[in-house]
Protein backbone atom coordinates (compact mmCIF):
# COMPACT_ATOMS: atom_id res chain seq x y z
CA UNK A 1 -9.96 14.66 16.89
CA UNK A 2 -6.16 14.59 16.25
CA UNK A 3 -5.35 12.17 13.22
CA UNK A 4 -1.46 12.82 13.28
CA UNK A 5 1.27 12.74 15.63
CA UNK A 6 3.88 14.99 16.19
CA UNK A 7 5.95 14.12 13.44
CA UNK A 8 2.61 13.81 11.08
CA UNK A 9 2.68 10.39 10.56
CA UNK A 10 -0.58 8.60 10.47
CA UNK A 11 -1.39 4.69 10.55
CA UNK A 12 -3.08 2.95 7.89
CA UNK A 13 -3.71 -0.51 7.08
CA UNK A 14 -4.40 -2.29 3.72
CA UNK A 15 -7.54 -4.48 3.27
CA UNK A 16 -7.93 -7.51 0.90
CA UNK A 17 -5.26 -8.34 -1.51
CA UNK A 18 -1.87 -9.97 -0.99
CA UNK A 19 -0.89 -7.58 1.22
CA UNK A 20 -4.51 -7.69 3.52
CA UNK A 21 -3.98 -6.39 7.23
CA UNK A 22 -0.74 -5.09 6.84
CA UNK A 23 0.04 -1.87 8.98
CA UNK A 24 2.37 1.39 7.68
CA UNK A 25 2.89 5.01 8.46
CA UNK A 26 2.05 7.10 6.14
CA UNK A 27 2.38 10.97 5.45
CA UNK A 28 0.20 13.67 3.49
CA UNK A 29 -2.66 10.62 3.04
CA UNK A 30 -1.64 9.21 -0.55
CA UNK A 31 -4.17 8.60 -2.66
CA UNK A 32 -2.58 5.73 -4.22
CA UNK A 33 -0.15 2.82 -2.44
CA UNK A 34 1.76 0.24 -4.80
CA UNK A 35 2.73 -3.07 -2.70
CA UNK A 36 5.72 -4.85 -4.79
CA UNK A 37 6.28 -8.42 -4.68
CA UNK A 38 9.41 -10.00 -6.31
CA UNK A 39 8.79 -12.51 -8.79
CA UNK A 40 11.25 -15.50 -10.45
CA UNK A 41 13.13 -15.17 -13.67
CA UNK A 42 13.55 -18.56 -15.29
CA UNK A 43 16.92 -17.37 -17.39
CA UNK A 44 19.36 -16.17 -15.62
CA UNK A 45 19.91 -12.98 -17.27
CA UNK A 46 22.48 -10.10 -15.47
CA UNK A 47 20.35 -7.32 -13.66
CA UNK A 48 17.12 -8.40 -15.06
CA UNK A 49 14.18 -8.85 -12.11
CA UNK A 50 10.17 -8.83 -12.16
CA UNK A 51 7.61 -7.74 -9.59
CA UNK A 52 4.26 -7.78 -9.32
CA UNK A 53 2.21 -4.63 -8.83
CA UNK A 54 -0.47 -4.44 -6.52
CA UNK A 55 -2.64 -1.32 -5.95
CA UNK A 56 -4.24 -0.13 -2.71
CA UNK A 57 -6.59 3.12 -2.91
CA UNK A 58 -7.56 5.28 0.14
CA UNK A 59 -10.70 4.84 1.50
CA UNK A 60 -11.89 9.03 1.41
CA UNK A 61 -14.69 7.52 4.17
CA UNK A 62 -11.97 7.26 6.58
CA UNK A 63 -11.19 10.33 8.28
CA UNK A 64 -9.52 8.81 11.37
CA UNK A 65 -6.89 6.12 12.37
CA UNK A 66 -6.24 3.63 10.99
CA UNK A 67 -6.66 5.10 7.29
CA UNK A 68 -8.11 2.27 4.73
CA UNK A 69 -6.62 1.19 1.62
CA UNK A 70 -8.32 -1.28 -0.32
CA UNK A 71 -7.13 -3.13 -2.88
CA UNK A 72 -7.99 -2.61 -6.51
CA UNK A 73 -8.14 -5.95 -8.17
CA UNK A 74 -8.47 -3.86 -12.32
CA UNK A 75 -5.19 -1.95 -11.37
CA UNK A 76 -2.25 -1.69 -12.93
């Protein structure tokens, strides 16, 4: 069973979380895939800018597409 194109790109898809059922490419099957989301600053300071850090970790059951990533509610 082929599990990359071409190019080897593969499809994988994160489950739960903020980021649940969203669909990327991926390449070399990370272990580990940090989802970013920007966050307010009350002062206005020059340059400064928070995110939140969300973690998604492969699913090793998965062999085929789409790849799972779940999300990891004790990470960071």
């Amino acid at each position: 069973m082929q599990t990359t194109d071409a190019t080897g790109w593969e499809t994988a898809v994160l489950d739960g979380g903020p980021a649940d059922g969203v669909r990327m490419r991926v390449v070399d099957r990370p272990r580990v895939i940090q989802v970013t989301y920007p966050c307010e600053v009350e002062a206005a300071t020059a340059g400064l800018h928070a995110e939140a850090v969300y973690v998604y970790r492969r699913d090793h059951r998965v062999t085929s597409q789409p790849l799972r990533y779940g999300y990891d509610v004790a990470s960071p």
